[in-house]
C-alpha atoms as a PDB file:
ATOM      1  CA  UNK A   1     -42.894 -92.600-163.084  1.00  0.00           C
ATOM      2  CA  UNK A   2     -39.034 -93.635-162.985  1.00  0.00           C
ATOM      3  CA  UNK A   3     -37.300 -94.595-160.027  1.00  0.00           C
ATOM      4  CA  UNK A   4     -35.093 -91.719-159.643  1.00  0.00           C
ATOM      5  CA  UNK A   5     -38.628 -89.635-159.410  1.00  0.00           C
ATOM      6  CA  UNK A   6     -40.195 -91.822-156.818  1.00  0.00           C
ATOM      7  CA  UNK A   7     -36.870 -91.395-154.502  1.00  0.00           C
ATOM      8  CA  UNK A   8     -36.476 -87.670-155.194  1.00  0.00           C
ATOM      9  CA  UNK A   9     -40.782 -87.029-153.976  1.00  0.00           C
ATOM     10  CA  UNK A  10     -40.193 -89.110-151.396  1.00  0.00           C
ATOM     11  CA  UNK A  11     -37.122 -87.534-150.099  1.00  0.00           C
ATOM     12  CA  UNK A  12     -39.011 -84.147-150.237  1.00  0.00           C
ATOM     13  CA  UNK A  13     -41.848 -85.631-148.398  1.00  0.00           C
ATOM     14  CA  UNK A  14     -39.787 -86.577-145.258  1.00  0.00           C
ATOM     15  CA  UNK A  15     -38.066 -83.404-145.429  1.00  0.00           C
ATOM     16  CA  UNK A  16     -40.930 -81.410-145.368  1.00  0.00           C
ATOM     17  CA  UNK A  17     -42.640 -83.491-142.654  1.00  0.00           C
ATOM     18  CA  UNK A  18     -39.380 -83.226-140.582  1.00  0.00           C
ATOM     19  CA  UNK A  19     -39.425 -79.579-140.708  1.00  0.00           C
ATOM     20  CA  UNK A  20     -42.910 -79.212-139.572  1.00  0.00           C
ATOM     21  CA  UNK A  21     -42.349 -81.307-136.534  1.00  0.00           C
ATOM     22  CA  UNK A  22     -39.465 -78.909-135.345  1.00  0.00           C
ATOM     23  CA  UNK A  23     -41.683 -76.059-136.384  1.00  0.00           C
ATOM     24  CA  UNK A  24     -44.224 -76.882-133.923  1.00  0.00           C
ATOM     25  CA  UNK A  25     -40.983 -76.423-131.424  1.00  0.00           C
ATOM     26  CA  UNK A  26     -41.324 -73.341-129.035  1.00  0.00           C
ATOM     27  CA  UNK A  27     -38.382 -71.265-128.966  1.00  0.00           C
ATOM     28  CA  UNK A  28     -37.235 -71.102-124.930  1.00  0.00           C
ATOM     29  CA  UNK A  29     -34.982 -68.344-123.774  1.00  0.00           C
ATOM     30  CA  UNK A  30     -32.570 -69.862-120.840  1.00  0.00           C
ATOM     31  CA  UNK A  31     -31.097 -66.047-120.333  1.00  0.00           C
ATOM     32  CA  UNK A  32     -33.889 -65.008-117.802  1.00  0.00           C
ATOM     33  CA  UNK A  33     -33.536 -68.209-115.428  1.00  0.00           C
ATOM     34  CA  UNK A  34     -32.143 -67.222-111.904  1.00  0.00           C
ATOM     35  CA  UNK A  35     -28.555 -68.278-110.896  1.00  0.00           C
ATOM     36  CA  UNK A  36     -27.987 -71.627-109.815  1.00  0.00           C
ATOM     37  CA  UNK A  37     -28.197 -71.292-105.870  1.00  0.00           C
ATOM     38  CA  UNK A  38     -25.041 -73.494-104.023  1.00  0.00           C
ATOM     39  CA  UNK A  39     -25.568 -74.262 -99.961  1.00  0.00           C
ATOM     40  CA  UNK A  40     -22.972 -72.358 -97.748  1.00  0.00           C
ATOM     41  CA  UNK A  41     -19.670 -74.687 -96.963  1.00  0.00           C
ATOM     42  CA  UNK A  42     -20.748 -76.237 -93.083  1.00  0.00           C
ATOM     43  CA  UNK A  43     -18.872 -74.957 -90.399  1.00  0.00           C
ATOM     44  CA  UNK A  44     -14.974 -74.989 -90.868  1.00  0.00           C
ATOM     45  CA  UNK A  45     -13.793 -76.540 -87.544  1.00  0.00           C
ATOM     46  CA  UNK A  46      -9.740 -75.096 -88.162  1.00  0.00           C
ATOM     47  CA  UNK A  47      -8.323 -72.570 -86.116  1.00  0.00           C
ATOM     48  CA  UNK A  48      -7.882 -71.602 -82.470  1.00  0.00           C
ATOM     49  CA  UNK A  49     -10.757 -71.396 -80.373  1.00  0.00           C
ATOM     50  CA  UNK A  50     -11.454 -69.919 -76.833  1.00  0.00           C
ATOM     51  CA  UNK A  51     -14.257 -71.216 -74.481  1.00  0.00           C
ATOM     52  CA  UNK A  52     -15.668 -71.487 -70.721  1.00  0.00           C
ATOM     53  CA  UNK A  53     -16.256 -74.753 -69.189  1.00  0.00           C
ATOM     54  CA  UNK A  54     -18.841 -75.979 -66.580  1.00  0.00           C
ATOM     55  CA  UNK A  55     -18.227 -79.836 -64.676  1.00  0.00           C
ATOM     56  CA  UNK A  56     -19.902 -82.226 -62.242  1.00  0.00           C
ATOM     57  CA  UNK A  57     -16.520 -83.819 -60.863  1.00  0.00           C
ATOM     58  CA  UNK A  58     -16.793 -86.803 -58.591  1.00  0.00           C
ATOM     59  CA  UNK A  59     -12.627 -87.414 -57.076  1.00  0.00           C
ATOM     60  CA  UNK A  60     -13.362 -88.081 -53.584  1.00  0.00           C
ATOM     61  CA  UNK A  61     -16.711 -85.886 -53.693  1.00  0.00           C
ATOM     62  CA  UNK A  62     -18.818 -84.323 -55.192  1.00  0.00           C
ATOM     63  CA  UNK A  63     -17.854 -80.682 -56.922  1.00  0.00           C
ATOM     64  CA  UNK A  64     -18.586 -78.165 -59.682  1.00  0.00           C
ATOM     65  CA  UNK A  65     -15.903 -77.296 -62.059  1.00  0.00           C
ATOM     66  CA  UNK A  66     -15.794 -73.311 -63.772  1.00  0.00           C
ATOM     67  CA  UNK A  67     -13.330 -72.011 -65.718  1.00  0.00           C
ATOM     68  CA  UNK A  68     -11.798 -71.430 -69.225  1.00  0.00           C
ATOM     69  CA  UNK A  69     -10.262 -72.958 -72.100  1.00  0.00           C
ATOM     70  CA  UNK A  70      -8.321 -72.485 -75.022  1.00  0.00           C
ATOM     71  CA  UNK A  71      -7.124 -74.894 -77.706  1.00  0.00           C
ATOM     72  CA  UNK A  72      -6.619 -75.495 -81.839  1.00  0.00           C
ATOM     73  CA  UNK A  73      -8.340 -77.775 -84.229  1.00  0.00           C
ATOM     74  CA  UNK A  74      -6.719 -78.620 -87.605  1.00  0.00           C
ATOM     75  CA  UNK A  75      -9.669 -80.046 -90.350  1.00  0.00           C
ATOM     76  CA  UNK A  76      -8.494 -83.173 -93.061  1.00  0.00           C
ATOM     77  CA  UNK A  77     -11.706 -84.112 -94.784  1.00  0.00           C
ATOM     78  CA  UNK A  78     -14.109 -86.017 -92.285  1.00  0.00           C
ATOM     79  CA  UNK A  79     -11.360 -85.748 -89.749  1.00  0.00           C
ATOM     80  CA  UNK A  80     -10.549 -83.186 -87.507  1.00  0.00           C
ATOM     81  CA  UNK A  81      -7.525 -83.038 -84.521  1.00  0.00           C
ATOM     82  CA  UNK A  82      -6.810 -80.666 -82.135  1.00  0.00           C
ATOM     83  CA  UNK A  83      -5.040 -79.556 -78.595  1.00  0.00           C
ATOM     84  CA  UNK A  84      -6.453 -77.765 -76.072  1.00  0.00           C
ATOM     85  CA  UNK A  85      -5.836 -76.188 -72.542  1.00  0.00           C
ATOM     86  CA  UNK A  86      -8.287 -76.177 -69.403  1.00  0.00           C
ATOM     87  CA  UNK A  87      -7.811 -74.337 -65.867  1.00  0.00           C
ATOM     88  CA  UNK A  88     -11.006 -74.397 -63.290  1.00  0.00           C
ATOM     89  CA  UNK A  89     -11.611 -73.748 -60.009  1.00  0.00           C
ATOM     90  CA  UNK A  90     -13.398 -76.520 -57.869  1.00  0.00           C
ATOM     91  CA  UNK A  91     -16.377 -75.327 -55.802  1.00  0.00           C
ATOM     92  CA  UNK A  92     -17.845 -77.287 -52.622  1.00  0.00           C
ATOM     93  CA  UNK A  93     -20.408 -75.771 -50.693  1.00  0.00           C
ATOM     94  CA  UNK A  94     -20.153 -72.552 -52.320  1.00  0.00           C
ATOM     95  CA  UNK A  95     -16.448 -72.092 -51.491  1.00  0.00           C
ATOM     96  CA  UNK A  96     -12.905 -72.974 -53.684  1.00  0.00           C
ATOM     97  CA  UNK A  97     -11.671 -76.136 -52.650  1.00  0.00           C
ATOM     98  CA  UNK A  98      -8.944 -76.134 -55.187  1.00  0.00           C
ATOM     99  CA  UNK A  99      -8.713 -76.751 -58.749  1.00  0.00           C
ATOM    100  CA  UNK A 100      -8.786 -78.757 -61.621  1.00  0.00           C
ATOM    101  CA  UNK A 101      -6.076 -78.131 -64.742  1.00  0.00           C
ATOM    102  CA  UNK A 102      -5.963 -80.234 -68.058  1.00  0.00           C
ATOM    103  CA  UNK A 103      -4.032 -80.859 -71.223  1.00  0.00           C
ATOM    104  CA  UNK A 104      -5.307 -82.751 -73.778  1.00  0.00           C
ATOM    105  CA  UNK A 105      -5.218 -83.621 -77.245  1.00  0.00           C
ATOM    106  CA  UNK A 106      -8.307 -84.735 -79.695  1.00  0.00           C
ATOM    107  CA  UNK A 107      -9.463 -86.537 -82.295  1.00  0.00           C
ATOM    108  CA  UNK A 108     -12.861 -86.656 -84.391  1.00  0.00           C
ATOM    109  CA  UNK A 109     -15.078 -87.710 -86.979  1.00  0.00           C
ATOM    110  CA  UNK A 110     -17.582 -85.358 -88.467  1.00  0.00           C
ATOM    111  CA  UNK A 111     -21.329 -87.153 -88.458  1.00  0.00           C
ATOM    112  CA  UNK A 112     -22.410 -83.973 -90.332  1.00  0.00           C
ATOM    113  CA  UNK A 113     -20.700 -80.311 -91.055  1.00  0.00           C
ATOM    114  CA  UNK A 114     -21.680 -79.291 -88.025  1.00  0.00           C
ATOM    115  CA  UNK A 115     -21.561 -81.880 -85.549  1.00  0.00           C
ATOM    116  CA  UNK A 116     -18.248 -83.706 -84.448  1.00  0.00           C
ATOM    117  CA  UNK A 117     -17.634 -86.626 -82.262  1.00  0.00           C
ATOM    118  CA  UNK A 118     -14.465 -87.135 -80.778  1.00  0.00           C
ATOM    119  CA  UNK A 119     -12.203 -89.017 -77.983  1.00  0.00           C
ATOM    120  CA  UNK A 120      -9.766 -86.931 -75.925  1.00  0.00           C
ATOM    121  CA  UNK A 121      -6.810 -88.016 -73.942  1.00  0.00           C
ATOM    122  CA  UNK A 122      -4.255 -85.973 -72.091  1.00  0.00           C
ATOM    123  CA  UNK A 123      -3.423 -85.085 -68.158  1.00  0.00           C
ATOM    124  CA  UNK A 124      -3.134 -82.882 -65.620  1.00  0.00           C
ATOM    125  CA  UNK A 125      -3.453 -81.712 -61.556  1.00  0.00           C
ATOM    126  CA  UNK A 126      -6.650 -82.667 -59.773  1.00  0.00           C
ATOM    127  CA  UNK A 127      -6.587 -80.622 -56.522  1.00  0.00           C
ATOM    128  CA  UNK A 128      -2.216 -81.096 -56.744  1.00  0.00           C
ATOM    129  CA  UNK A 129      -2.613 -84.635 -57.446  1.00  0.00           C
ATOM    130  CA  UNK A 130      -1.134 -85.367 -60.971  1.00  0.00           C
ATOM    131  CA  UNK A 131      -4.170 -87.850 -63.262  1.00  0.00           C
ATOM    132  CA  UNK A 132      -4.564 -88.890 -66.880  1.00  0.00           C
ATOM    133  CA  UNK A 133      -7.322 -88.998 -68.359  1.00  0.00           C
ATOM    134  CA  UNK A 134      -9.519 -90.219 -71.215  1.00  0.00           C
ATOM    135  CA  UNK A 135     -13.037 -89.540 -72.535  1.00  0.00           C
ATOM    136  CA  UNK A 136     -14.991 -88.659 -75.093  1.00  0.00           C
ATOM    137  CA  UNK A 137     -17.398 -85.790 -76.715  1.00  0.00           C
ATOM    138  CA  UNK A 138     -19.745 -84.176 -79.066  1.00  0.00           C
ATOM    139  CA  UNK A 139     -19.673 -81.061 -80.253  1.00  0.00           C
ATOM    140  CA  UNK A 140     -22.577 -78.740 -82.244  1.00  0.00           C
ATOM    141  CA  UNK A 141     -21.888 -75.814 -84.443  1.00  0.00           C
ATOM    142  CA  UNK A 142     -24.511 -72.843 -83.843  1.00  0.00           C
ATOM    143  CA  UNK A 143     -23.396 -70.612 -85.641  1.00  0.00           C
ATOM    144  CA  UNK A 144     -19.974 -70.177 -87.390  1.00  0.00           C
ATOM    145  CA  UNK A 145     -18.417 -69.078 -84.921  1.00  0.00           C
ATOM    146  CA  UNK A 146     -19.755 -70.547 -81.593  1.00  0.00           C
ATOM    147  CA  UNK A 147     -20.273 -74.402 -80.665  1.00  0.00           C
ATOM    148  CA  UNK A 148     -21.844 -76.013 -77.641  1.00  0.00           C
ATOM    149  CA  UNK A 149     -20.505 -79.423 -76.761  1.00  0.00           C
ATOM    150  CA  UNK A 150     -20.528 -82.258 -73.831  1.00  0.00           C
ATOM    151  CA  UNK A 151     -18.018 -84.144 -72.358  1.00  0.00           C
ATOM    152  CA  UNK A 152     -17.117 -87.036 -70.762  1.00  0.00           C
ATOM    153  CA  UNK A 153     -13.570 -87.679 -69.155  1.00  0.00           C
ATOM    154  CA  UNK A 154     -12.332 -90.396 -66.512  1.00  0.00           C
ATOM    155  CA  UNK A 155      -9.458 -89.913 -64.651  1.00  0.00           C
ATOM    156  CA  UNK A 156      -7.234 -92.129 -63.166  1.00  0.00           C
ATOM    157  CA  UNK A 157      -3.438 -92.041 -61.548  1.00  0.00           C
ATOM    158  CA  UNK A 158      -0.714 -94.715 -60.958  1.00  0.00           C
ATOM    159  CA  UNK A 159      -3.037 -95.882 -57.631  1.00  0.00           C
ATOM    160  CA  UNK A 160      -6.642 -96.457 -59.830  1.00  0.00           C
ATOM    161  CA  UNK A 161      -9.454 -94.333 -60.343  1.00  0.00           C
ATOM    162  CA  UNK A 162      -9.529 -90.490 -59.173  1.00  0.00           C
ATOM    163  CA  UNK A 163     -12.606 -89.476 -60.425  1.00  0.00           C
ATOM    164  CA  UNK A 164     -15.551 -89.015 -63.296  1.00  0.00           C
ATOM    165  CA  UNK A 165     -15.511 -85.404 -65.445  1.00  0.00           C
ATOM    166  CA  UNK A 166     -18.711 -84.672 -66.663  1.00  0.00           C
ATOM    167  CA  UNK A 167     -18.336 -81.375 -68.918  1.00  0.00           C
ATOM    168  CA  UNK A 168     -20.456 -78.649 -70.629  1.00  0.00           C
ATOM    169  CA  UNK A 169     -18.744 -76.318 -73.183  1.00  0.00           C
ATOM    170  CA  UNK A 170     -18.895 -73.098 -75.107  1.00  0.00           C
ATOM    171  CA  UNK A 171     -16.206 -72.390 -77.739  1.00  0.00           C
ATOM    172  CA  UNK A 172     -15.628 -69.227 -79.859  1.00  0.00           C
ATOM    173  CA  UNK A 173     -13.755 -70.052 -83.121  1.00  0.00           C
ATOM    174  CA  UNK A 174     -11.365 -67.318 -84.400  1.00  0.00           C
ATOM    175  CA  UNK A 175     -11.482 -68.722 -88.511  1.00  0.00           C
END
């Protein structure tokens, strides 16, 4: 046999070989897979937000804190920085004794979509007397539209201390 023979058989041979290996193949059809399923976005912390507020306060004694609040966040990534307003009424001994008023701004890091830490500084009117405060929080997304959070602020005036906030929140996000 000549060497151009010998080449040309064995060509054949690994050609037909080949072809039975992708014969043996089975044919898949891709068309009847579901959808690829994507997790919902976590909870988008911009936009204004209304809420009520509930407080141990210690300036002087002790008292319980009630009212409402108000405020914005803006969202950057991880980030998230915001205003917001607080009025309350001070209760002793099941009366008013006076109340408690607050502006402050925040800042926050997002642990998770859904739950923020954050500091808060700011002032405002204790009972008439004019404080600053700082503190710090966490907040929880529920649902998207509602968030439970805690507190913590110290307050403090030209003369030292005033007194401890200890806050729980409820906020309704209007997204």
């Amino acid at each position: 046999m000549t060497l151009m023979k010998k080449i040309s058989i064995a060509t054949l041979a690994g050609v037909a070989m080949t072809a039975g290996a992708y014969a043996a193949d089975p044919v898949v059809n891709y068309a009847n897979d579901p959808a690829p399923t994507y997790a919902a976005p976590g909870f988008d912390w911009n936009g204004f937000y209304v809420g009520l507020n509930n407080a141990y306060v210690n300036s002087g004694g002790a008292e319980w804190a009630v009212g409402g609040l108000a405020g914005i966040n803006i969202q950057d990534g991880f980030l998230v920085y915001g205003a917001e307003l607080e009025a309350n009424a001070l209760i002793s001994g099941g009366a008013i004794t006076g109340g408690l008023y607050e502006a402050t701004a925040r800042a926050g890091y997002l642990v998770s979509d859904d739950v923020l830490l954050y500091g808060v500084g700011g002032g405002g009117f204790d009972n008439g007397t004019g404080v600053a405060l700082v503190g710090g929080g966490m907040e929880f997304a529920v649902t998207q539209e509602l968030t439970l959070g805690a507190e913590y602020n110290y307050l403090f005036n030209s003369g030292g201390t005033v007194g401890h906030e200890i806050d729980g929140k409820v906020r309704w996000y209007f997204n």
